[in-house]
N, C-alpha and C. Protein backbone atom coordinates (compact mmCIF):
# COMPACT_ATOMS: atom_id res chain seq x y z
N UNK A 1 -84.99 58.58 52.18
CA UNK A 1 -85.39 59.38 51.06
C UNK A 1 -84.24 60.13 50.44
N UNK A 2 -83.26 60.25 51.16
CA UNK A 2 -82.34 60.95 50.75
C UNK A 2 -81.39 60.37 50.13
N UNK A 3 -81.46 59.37 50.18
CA UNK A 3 -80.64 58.07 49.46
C UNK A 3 -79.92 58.72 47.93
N UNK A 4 -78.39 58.28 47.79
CA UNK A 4 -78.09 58.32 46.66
C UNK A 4 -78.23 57.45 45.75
N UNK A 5 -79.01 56.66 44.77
CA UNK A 5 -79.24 55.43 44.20
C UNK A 5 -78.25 55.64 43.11
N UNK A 6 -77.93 54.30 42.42
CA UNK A 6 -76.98 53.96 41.74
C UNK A 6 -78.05 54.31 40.06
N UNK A 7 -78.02 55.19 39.06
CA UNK A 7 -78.99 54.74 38.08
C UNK A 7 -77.49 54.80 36.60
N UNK A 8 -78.69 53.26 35.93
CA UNK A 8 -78.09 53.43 35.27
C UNK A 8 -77.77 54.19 34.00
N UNK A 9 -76.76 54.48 32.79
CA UNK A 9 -76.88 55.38 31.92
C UNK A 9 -77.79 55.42 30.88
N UNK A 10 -78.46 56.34 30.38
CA UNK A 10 -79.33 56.45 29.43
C UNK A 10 -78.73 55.53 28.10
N UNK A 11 -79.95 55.47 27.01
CA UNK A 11 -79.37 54.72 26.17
C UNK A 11 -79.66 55.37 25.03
N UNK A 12 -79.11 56.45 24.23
CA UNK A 12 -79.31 57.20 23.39
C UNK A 12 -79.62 56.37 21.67
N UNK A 13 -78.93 55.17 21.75
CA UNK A 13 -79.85 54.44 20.21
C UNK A 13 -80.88 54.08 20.44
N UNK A 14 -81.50 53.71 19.22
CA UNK A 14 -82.39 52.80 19.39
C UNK A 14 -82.35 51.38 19.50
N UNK A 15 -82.97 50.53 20.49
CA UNK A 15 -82.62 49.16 20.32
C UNK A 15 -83.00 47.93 18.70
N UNK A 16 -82.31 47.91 18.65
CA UNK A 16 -82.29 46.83 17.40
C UNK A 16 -83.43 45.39 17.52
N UNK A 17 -84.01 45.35 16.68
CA UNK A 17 -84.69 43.91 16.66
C UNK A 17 -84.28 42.45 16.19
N UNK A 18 -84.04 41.86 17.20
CA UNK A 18 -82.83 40.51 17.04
C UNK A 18 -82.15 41.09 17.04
N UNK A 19 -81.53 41.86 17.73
CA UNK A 19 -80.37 41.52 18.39
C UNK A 19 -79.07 41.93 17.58
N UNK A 20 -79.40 41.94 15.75
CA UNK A 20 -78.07 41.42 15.40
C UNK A 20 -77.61 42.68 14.15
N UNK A 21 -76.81 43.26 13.83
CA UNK A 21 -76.88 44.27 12.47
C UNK A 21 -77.59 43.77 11.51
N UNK A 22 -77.93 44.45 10.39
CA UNK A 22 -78.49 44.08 9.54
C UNK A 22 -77.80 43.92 8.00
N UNK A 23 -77.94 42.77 7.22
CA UNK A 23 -76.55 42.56 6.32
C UNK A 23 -77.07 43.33 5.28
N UNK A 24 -78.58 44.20 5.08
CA UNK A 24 -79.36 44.68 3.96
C UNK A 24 -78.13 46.03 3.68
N UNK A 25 -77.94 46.55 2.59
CA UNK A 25 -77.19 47.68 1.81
C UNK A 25 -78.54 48.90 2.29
N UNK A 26 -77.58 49.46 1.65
CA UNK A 26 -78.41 50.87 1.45
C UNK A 26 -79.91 51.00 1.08
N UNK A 27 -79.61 50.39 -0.41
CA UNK A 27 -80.36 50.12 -1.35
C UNK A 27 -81.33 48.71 -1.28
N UNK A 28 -81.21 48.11 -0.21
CA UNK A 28 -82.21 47.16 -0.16
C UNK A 28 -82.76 47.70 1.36
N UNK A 29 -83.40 49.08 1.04
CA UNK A 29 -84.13 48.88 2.45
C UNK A 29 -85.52 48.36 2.86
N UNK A 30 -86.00 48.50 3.70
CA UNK A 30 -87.32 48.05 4.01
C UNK A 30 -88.19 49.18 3.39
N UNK A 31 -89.67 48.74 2.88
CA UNK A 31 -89.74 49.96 1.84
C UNK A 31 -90.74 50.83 3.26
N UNK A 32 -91.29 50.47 4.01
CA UNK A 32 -92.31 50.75 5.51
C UNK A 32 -90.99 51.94 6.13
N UNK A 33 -89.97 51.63 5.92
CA UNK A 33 -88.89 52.32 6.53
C UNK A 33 -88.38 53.79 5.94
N UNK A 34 -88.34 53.00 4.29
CA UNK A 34 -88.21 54.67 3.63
C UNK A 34 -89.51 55.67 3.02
N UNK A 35 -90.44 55.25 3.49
CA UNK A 35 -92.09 55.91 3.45
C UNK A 35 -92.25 55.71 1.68
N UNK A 36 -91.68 54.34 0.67
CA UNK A 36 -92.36 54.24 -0.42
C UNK A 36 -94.00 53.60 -0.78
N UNK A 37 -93.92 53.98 -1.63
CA UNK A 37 -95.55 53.49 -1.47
C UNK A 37 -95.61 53.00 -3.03
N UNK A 38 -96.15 52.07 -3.34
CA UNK A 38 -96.50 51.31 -5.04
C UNK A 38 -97.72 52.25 -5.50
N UNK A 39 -97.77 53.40 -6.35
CA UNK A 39 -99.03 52.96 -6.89
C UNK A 39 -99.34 52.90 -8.71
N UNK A 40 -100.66 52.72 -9.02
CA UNK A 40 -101.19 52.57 -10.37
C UNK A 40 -101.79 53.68 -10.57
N UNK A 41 -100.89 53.77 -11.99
CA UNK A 41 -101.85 55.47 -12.88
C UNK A 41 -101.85 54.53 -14.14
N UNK A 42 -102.55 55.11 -15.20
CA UNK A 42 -102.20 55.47 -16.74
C UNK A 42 -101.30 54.91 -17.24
N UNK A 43 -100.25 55.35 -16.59
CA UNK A 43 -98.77 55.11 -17.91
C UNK A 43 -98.32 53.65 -16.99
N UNK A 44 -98.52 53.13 -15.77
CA UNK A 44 -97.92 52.28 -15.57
C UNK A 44 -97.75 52.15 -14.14
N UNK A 45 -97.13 51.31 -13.37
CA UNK A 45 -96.88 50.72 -11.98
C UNK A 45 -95.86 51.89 -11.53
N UNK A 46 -95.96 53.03 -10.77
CA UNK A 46 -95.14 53.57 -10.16
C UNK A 46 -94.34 53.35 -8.49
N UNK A 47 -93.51 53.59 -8.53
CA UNK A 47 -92.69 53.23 -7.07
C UNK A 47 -92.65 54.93 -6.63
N UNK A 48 -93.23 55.56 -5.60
CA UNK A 48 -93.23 56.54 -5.10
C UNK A 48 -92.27 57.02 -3.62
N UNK A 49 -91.52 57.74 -3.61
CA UNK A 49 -91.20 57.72 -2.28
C UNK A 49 -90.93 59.27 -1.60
N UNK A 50 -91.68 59.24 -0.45
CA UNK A 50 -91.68 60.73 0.49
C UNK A 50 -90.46 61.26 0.89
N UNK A 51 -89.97 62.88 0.54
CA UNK A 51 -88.74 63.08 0.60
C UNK A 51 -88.83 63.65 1.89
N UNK A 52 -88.21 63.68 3.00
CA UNK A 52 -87.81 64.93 4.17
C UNK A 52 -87.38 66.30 3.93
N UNK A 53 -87.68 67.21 4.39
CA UNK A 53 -86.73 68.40 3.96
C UNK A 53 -84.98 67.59 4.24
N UNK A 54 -85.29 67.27 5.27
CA UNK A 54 -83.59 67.64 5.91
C UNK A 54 -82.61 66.10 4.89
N UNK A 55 -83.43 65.38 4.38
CA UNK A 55 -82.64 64.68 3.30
C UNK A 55 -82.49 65.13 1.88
N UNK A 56 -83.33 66.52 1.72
CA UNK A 56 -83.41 66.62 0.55
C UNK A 56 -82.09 67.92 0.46
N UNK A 57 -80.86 67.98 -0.16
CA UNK A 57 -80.06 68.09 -0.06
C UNK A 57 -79.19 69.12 -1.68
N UNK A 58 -80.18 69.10 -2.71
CA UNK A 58 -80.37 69.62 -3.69
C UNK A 58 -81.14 70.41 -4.43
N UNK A 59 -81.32 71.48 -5.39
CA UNK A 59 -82.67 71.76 -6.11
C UNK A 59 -83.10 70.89 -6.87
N UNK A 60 -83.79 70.32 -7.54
CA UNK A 60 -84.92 69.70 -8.53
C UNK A 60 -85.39 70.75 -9.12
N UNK A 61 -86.28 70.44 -10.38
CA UNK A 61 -87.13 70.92 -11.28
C UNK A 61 -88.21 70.46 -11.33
N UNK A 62 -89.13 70.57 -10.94
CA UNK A 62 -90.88 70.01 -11.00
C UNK A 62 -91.13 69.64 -12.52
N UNK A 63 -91.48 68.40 -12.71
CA UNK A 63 -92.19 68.27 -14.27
C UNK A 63 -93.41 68.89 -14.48
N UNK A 64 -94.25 68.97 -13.10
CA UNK A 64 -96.00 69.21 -12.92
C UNK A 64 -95.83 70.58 -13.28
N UNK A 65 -94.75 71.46 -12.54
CA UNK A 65 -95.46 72.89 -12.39
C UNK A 65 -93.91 73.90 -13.70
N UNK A 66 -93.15 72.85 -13.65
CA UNK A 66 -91.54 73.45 -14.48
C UNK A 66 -91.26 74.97 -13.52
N UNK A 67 -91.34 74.52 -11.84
CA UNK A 67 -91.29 75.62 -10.65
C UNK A 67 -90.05 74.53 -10.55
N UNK A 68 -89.28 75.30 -9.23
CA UNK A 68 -87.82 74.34 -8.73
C UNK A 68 -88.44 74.25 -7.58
N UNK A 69 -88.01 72.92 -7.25
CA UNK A 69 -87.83 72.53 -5.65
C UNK A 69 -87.05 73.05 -4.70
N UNK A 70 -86.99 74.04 -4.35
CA UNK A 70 -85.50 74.27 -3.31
C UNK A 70 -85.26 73.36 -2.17
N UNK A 71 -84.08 73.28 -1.92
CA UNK A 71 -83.16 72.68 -0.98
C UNK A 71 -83.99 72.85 0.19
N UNK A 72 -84.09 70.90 0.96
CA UNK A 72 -84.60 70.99 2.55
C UNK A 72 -86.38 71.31 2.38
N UNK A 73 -86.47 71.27 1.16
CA UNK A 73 -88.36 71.23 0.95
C UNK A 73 -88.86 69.77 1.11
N UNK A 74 -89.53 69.17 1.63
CA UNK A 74 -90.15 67.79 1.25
C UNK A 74 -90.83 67.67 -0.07
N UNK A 75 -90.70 66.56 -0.77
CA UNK A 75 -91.12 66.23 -2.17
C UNK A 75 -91.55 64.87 -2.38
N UNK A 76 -91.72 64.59 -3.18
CA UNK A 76 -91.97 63.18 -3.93
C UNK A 76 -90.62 62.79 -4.98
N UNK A 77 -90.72 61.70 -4.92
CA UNK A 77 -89.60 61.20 -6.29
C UNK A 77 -90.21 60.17 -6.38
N UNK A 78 -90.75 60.10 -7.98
CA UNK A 78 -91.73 58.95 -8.56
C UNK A 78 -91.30 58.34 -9.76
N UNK A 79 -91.12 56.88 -9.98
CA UNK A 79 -90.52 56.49 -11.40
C UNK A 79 -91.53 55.13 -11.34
N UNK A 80 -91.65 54.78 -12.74
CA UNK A 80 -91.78 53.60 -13.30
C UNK A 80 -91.23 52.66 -12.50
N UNK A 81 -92.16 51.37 -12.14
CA UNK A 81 -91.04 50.44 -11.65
C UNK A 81 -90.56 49.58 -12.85
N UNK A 82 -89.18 49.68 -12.34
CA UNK A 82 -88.01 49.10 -13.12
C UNK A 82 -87.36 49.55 -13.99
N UNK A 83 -88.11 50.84 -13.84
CA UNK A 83 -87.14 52.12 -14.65
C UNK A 83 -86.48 52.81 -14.20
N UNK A 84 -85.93 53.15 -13.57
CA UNK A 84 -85.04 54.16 -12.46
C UNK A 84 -84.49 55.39 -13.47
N UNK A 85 -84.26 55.52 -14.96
CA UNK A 85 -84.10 56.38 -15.47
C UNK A 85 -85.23 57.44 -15.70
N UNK A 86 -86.39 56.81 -15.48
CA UNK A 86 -87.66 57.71 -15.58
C UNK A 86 -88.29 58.68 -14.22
N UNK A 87 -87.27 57.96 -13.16
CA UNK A 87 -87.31 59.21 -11.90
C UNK A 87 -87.58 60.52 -11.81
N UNK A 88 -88.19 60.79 -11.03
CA UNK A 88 -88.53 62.65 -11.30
C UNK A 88 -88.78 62.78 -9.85
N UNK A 89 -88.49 63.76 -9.42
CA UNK A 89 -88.82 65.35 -8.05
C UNK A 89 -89.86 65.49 -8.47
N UNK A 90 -91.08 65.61 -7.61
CA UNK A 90 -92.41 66.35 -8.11
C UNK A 90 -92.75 67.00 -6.59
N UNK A 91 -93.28 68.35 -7.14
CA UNK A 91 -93.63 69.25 -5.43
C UNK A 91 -94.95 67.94 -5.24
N UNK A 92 -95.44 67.47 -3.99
CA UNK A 92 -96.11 66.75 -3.27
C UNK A 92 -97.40 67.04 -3.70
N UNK A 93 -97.99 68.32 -4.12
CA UNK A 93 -99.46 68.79 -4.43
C UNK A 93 -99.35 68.47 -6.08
N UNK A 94 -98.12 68.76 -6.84
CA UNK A 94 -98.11 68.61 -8.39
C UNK A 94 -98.36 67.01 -8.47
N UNK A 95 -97.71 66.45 -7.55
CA UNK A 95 -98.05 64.90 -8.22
C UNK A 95 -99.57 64.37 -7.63
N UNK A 96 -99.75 64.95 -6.30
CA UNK A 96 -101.28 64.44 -6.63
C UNK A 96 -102.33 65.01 -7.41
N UNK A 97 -101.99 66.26 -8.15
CA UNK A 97 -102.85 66.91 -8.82
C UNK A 97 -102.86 66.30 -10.84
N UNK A 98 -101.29 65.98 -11.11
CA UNK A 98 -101.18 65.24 -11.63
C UNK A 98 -102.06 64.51 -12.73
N UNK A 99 -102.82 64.07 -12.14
CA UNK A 99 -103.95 62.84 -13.60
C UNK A 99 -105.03 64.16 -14.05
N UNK A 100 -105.08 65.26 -13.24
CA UNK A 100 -106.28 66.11 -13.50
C UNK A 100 -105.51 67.70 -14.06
N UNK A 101 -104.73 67.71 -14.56
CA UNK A 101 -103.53 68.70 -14.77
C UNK A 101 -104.11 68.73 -16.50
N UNK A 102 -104.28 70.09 -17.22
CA UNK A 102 -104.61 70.42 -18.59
C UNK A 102 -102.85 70.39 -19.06
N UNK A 103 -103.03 70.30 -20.36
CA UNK A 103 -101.38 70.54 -21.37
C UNK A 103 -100.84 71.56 -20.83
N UNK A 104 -99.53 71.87 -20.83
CA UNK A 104 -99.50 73.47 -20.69
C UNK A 104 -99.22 74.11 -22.04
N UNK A 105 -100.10 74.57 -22.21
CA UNK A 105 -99.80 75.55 -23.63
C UNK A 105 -98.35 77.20 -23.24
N UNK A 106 -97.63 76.92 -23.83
CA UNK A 106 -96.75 78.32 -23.71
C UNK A 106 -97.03 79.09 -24.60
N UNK A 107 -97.16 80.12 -24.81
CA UNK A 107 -96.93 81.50 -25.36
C UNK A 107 -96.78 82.18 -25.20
N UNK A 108 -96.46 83.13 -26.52
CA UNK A 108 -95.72 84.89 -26.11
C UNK A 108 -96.33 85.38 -25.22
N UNK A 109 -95.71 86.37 -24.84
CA UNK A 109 -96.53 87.31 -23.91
C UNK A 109 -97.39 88.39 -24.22
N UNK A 110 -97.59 88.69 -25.64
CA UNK A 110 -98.57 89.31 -26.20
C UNK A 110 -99.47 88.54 -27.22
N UNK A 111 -99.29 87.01 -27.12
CA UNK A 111 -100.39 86.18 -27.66
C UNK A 111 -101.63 86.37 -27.07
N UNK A 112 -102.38 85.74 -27.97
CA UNK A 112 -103.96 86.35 -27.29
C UNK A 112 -104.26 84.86 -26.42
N UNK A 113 -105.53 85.29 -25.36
CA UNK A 113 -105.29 84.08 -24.49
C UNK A 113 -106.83 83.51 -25.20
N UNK A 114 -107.16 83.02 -26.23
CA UNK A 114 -108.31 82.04 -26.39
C UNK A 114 -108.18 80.81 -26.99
């Protein structure tokens, strides 16, 4: 019982499937991998994808709420597919609230509210 056994060292990566690197870029990842998701609204086929705090690395500007995202918050970033210029940060509750969201009317601060 007292035996010193030989063990071997832990293996701190993760093991790879086949065996072999993978020749995919950055930008061609698996989409199951970077939590995107396809969906259909209104304006068109969107490509959606779930941000981490700890990747999110910048402020944003919300289109939903025109609130900022601060740095290390989890978010959404949603564009048109095949538009990549139409990309946007949206806080996670603004974009699902989104299709049910009124105009925002601005006015003074001593406009009347009716």
């Amino acid at each position: 019982m007292g035996e010193n056994l030989p063990v071997s060292p832990r293996r701190n990566h993760p093991k790879r499937k086949g065996g072999k690197k993978s020749d995919k870029g950055e930008d061609e990842r698996d989409i199951a991998a970077s939590h995107e998701t396809i969906e259909e609204h209104a304006e068109g086929i969107y490509r959606v994808r779930k941000i981490t705090g700890s990747s999110s690395t910048k402020p944003y500007r919300c289109p939903g709420c025109d609130q900022l995202i601060r740095m290390a918050t989890p978010h959404i970033v949603a564009w048109i597919e095949g538009d990549v210029d139409s990309r946007r940060h949206w806080h996670s509750a603004c974009w699902n609230k989104r299709d049910h969201r009124r105009p925002n009317v601005e006015r003074t601060r001593n406009a009347p509210r009716y």
